[in-house]
Protein backbone atom coordinates (compact mmCIF):
# COMPACT_ATOMS: atom_id res chain seq x y z
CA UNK A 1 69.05 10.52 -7.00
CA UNK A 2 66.02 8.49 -6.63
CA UNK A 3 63.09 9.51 -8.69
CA UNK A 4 59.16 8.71 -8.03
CA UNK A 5 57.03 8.12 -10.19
CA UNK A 6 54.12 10.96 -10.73
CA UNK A 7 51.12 9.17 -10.20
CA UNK A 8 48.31 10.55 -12.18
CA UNK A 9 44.59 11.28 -10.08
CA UNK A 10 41.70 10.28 -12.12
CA UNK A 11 38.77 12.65 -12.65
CA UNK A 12 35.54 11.49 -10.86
CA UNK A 13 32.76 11.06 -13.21
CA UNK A 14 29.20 10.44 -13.16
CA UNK A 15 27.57 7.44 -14.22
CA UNK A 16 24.58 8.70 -16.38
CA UNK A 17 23.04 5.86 -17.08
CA UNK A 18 21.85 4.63 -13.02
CA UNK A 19 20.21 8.55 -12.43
CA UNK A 20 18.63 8.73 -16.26
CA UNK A 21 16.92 4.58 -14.76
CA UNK A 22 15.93 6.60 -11.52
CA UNK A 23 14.31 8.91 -13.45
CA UNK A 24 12.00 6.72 -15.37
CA UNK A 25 11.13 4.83 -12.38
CA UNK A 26 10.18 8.09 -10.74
CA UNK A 27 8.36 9.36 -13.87
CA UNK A 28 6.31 5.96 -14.01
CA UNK A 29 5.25 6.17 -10.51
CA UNK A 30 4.21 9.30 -10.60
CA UNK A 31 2.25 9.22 -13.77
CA UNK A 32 0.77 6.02 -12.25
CA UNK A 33 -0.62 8.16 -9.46
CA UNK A 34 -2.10 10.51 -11.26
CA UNK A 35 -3.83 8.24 -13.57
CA UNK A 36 -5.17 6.11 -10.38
CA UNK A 37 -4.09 3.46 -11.65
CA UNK A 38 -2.42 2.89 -7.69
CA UNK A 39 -5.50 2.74 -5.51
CA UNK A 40 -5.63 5.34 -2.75
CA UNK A 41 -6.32 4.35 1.10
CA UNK A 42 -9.67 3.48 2.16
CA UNK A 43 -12.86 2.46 1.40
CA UNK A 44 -14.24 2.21 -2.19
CA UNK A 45 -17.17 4.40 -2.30
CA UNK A 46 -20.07 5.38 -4.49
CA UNK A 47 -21.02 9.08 -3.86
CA UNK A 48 -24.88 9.61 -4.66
CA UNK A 49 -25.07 12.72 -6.90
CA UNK A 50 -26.66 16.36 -6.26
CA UNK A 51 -27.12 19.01 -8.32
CA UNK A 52 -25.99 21.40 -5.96
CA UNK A 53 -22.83 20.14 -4.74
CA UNK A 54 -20.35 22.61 -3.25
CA UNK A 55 -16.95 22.31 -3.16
CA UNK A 56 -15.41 22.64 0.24
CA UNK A 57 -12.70 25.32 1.45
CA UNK A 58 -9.51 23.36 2.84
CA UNK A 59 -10.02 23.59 6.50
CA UNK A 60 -9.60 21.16 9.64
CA UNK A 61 -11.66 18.49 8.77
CA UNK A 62 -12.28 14.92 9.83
CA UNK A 63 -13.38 12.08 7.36
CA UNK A 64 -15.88 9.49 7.86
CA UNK A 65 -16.68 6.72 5.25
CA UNK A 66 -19.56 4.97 5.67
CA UNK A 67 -18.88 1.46 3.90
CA UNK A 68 -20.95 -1.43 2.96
CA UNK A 69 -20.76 -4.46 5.52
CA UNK A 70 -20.72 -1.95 8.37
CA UNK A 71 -17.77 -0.34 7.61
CA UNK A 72 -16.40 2.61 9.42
CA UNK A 73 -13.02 4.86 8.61
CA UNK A 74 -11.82 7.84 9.80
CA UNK A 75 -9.23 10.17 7.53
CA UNK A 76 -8.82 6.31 5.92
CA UNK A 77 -8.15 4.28 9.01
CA UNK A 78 -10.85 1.39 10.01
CA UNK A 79 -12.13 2.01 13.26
CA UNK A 80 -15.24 1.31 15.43
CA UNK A 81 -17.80 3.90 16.46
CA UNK A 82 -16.16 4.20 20.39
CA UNK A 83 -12.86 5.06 19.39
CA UNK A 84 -14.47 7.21 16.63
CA UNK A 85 -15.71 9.68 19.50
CA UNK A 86 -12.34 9.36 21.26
CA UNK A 87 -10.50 10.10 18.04
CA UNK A 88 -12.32 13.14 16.63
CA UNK A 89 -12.44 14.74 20.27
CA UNK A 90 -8.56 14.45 19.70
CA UNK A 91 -8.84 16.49 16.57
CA UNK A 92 -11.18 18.85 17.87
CA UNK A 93 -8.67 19.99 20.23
CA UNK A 94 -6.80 22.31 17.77
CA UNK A 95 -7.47 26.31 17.29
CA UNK A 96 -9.81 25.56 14.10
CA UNK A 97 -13.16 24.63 13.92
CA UNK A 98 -13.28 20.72 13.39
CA UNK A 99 -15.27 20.08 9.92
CA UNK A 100 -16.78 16.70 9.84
CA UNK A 101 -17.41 15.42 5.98
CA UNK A 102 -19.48 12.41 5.84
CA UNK A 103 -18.70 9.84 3.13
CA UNK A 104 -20.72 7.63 2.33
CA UNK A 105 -21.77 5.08 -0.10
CA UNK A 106 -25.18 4.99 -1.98
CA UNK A 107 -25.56 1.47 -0.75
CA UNK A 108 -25.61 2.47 2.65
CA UNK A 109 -28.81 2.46 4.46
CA UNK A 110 -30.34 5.59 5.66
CA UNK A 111 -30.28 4.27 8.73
CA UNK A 112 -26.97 3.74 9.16
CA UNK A 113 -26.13 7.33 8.30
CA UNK A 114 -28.79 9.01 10.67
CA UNK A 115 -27.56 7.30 13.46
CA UNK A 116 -23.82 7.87 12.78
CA UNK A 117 -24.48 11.65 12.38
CA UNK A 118 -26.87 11.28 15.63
CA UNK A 119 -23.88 10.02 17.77
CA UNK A 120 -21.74 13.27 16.59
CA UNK A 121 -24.40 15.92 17.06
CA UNK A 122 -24.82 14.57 20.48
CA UNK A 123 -21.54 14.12 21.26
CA UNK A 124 -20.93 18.59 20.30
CA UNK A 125 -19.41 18.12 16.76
CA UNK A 126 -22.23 20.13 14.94
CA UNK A 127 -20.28 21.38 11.85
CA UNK A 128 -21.36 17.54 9.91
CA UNK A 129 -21.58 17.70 5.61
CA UNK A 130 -22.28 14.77 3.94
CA UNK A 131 -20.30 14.06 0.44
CA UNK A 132 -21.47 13.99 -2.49
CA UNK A 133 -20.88 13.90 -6.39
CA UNK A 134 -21.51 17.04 -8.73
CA UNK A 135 -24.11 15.90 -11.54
C-alpha cells in the first residue's frame, strides 16, 4: 500500500506590525486636523469683532467670503458674482429656508460688501448675516 504524506495547513496570522503603522498615520492626521495645522478650503479671512455675536443654528445655508483682491467664494469654491446668482438660486430650491452668511474680511471695503448684499436682496434671498468674531 501506498501511503501519502499528511500535509500540515498553516494557521493564517495577522501581521501586527503594518495595522499598528496605519494607525499612527491615521492618529497623526487626525490630530493634525484638529490642531489646524492642515489649512482648510478657502479664503483666509479676518473676521472684524462684535460684542454681540450670535452663534448660528445649523440650517441650509450658503457661504460667501468676501476676499481681498476682489475675491469671491461660495461654500469655498472661487466664483464670479453671475454664476453666484445662478448657484445660490440652485440651493434655494430645497424645502428649507436658504440662510446666506456673509464672510468677510476686515480689509474689505464697505463698498464691496453693500453692493454684494445689494445684488442678493434684489435678486429675493433676504435671509443675509454677515460673520463675525465674538470679542
Amino acid at each position: 500500500m501506498r501511503s501519502w504524506d499528511v500535509t500540515h495547513k498553516k494557521k493564517a496570522h495577522i501581521e501586527i506590525i503594518p495595522m499598528i503603522d496605519v494607525m499612527m498615520f491615521l492618529l497623526v492626521f487626525f490630530v493634525l486636523i484638529s490642531l489646524n495645522v492642515i489649512p482648510a478650503v478657502g479664503i483666509k479671512t479676518q473676521l472684524p469683532v462684535a460684542s454681540q455675536a450670535q452663534q448660528l443654528k445649523p440650517q441650509n445655508k450658503a457661504i460667501i467670503t468676501l476676499g481681498l483682491e476682489e475675491r469671491l467664494q461660495l461654500d469655498g469654491l472661487d466664483i464670479n458674482e453671475s454664476a453666484l446668482l445662478s448657484q445660490l438660486k440652485v440651493l434655494n430650491n430645497s424645502a428649507e429656508k436658504l440662510v446666506i452668511i456673509i464672510n468677510s474680511d476686515q480689509g474689505v471695503e464697505v463698498k464691496r460688501l453693500v453692493s454684494v448684499m445689494d445684488l442678493l436682496k434684489g435678486n429675493g434671498f433676504s435671509s443675509v448675516s454677515i460673520a463675525t468674531r465674538k470679542t
